[in-house]
Protein backbone atom coordinates (compact mmCIF):
# COMPACT_ATOMS: atom_id res chain seq x y z
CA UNK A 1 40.48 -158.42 123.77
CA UNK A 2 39.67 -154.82 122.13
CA UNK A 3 39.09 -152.71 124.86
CA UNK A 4 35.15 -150.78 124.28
CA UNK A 5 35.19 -147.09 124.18
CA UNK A 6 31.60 -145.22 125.07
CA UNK A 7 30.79 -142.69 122.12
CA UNK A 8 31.49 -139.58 124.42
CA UNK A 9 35.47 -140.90 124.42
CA UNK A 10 35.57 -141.85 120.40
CA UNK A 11 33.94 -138.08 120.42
CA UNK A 12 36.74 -136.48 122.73
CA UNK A 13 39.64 -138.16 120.87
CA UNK A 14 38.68 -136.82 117.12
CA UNK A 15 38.32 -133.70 118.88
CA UNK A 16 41.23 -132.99 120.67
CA UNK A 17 43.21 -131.48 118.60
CA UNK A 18 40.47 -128.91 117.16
CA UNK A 19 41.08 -124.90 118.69
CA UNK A 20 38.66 -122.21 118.35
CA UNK A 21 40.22 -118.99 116.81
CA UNK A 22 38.07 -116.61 119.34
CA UNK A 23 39.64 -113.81 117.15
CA UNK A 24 37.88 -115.36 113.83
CA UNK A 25 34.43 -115.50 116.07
CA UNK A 26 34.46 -112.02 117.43
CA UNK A 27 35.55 -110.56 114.11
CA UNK A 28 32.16 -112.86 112.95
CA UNK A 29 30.11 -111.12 115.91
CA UNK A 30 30.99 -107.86 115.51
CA UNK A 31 30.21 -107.60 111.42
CA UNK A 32 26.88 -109.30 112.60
CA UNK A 33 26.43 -106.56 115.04
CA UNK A 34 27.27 -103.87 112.67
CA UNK A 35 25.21 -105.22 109.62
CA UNK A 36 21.91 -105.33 112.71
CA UNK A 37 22.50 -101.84 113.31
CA UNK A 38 23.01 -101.01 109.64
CA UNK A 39 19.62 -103.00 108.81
CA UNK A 40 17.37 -101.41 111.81
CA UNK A 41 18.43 -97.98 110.05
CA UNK A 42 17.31 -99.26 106.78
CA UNK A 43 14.33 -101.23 107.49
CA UNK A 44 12.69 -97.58 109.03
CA UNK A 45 12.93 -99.23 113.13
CA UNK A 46 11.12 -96.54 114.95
CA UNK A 47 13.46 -96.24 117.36
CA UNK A 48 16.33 -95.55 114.78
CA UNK A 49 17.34 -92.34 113.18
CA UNK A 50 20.45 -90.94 111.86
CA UNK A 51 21.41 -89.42 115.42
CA UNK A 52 20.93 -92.88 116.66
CA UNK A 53 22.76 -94.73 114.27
CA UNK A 54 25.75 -92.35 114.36
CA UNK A 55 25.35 -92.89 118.76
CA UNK A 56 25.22 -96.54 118.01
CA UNK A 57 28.11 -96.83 115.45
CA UNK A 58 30.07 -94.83 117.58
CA UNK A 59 30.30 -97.38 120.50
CA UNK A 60 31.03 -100.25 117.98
CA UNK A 61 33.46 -98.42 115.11
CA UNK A 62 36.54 -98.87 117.03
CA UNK A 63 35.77 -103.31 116.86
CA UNK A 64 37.22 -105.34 114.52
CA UNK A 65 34.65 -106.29 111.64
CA UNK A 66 32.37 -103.13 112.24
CA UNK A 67 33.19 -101.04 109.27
CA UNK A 68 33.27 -104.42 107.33
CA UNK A 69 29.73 -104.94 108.15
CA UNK A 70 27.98 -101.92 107.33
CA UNK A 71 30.10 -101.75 103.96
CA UNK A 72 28.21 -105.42 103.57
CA UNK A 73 25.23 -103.80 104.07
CA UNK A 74 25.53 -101.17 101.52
CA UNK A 75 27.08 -103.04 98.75
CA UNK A 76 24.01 -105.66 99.10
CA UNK A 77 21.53 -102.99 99.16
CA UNK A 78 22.71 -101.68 95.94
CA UNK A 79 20.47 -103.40 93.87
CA UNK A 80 18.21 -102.46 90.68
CA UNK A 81 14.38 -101.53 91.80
CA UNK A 82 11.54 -103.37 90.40
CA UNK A 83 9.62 -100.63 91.13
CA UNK A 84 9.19 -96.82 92.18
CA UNK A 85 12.21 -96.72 94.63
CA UNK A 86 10.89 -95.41 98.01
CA UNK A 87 11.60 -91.43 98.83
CA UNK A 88 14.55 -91.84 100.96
CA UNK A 89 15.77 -95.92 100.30
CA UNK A 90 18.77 -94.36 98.87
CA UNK A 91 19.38 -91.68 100.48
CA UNK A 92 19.66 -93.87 103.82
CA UNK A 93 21.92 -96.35 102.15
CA UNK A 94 23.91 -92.63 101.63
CA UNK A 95 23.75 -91.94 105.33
CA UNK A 96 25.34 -95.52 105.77
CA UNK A 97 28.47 -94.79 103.63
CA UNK A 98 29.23 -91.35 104.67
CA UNK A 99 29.40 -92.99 108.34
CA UNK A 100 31.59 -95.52 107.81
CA UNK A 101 33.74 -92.92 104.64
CA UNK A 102 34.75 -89.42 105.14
CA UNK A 103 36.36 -89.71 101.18
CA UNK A 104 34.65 -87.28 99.19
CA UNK A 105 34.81 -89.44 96.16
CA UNK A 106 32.95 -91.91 98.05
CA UNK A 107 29.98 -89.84 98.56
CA UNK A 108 30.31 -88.22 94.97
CA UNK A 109 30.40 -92.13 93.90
CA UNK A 110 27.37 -92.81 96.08
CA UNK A 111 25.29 -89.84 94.87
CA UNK A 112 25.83 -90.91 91.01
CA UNK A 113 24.67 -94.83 92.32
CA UNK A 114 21.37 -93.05 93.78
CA UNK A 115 20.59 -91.31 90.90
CA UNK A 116 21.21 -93.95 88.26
CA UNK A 117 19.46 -96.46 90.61
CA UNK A 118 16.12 -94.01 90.88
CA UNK A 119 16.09 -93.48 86.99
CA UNK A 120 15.80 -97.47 86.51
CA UNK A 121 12.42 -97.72 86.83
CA UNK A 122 11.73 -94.47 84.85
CA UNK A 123 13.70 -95.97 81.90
CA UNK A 124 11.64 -98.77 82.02
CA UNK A 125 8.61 -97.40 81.48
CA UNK A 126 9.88 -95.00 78.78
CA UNK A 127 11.34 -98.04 77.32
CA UNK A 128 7.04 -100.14 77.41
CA UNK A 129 5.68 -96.63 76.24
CA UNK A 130 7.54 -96.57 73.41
CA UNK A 131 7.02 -100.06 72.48
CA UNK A 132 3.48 -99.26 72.98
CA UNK A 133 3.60 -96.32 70.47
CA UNK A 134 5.63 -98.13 68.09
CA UNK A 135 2.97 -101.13 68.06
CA UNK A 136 -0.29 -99.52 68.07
CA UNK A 137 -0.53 -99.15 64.69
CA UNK A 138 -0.21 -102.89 64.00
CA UNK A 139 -2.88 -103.40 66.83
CA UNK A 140 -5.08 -101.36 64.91
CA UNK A 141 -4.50 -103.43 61.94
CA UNK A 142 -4.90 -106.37 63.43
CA UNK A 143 -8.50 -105.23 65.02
CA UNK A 144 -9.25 -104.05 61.53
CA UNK A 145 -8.79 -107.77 60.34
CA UNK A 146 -10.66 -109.25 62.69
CA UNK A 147 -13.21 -106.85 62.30
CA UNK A 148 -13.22 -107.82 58.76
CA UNK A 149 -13.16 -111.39 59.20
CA UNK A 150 -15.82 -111.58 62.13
CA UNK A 151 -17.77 -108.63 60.93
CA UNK A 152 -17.63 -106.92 64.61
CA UNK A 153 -15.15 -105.32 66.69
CA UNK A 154 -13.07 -107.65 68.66
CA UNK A 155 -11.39 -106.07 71.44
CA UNK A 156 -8.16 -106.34 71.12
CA UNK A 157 -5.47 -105.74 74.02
CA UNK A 158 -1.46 -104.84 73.49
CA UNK A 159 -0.74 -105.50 77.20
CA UNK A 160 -1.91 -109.33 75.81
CA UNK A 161 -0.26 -109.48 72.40
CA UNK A 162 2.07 -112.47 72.18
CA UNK A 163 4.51 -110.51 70.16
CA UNK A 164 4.35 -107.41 72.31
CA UNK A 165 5.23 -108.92 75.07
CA UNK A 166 8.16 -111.07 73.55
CA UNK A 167 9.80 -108.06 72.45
CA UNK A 168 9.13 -106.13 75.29
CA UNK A 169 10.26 -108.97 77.65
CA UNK A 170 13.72 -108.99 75.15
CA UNK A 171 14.06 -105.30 75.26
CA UNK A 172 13.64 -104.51 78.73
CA UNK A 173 16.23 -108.05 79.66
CA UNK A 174 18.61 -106.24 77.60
CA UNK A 175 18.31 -103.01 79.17
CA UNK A 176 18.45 -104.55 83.04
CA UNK A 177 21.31 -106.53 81.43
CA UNK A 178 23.26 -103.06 80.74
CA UNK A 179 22.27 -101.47 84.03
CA UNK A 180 23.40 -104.05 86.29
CA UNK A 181 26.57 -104.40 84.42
CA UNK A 182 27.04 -100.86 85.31
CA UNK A 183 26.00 -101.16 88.78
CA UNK A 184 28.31 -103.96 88.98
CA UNK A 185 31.22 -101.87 88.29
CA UNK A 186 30.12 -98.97 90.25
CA UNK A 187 29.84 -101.21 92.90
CA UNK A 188 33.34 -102.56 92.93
CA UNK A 189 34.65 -98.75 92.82
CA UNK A 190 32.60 -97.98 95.90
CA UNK A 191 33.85 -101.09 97.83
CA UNK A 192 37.16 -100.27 96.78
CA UNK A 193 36.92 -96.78 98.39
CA UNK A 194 35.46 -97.95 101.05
């Protein structure tokens, strides 16, 4: 007859033979540590300012996985704006790199990210002003027919035009297209340097 086994021995016998690799986790805990510290700096904590993050990266640069996380941190903060970028967004992701990179190309790298990254939203609106210009005179025709046909004025809105916004969705999809291929390169530069 078979002998019966409780659940807790079945359980003990599959896992035996499994190890933790307490190297693997620390590495793990440290990167989480350093990405926290990295995130408090960006997200404006009140309590965290560049003499405290450099105090705070200090005690934690020498552990394995530290640099890796703040270099995490910046390459995933890179990212297009949908809007106005905040006055110092960038310039904080800067901080970040310079403390984890004393290679001057780094920071010359970083500086040229910043800038293209705060003209984004800039070229974006040149881009809907132009299509704006270039379409009000068919707007005006088109309230001139309408006029005609109705025999008053019908208000008549670009920022609602069907075709308007088609093109303007198309043009400004190709344009983030081009910028994030950019940033995508730029990006693998900077991680490479750093």
């Amino acid at each position: 007859m078979a002998k019966i086994r409780s659940a807790w021995e079945i359980a003990l016998e599959k896992t035996q033979d499994i190890q933790i690799d307490k190297d693997r986790l620390q590495r793990e805990e440290n990167i989480n540590r350093a990405r926290r510290l990295a995130g408090s700096y960006l997200n404006y904590d009140e309590d965290m300012d560049e003499t405290r993050l450099s105090e705070e990266y200090s005690k934690i640069a020498s552990l394995d996985g530290a640099r890796e996380g703040i270099r995490a941190t910046i390459l995933q903060n890179l990212t297009l704006p949908s809007q106005e970028v905040l006055a110092d967004r960038y310039e904080r992701i800067r901080t970040l790199c310079s403390l984890i990179s004393d290679n001057p190309m780094a920071d010359q790298l970083m500086t040229q990210i910043v800038g293209f990254l705060k003209q984004y939203p800039e070229h974006q609106k040149q881009l809907v002003d132009q299509l704006k210009e270039r379409f009000q005179p068919m707007m005006q025709d088109k309230a001139e027919k309408l006029r005609q046909q109705y025999g008053q004025d019908v208000p008549v809105s670009i920022e609602r035009d069907p075709e308007f916004l088609k093109l303007a969705q198309q043009q400004l999809d190709a344009m983030r297209g081009q910028y994030e291929q950019m940033l995508g390169e730029a990006k693998a530069r900077l991680e490479a340097m750093l």
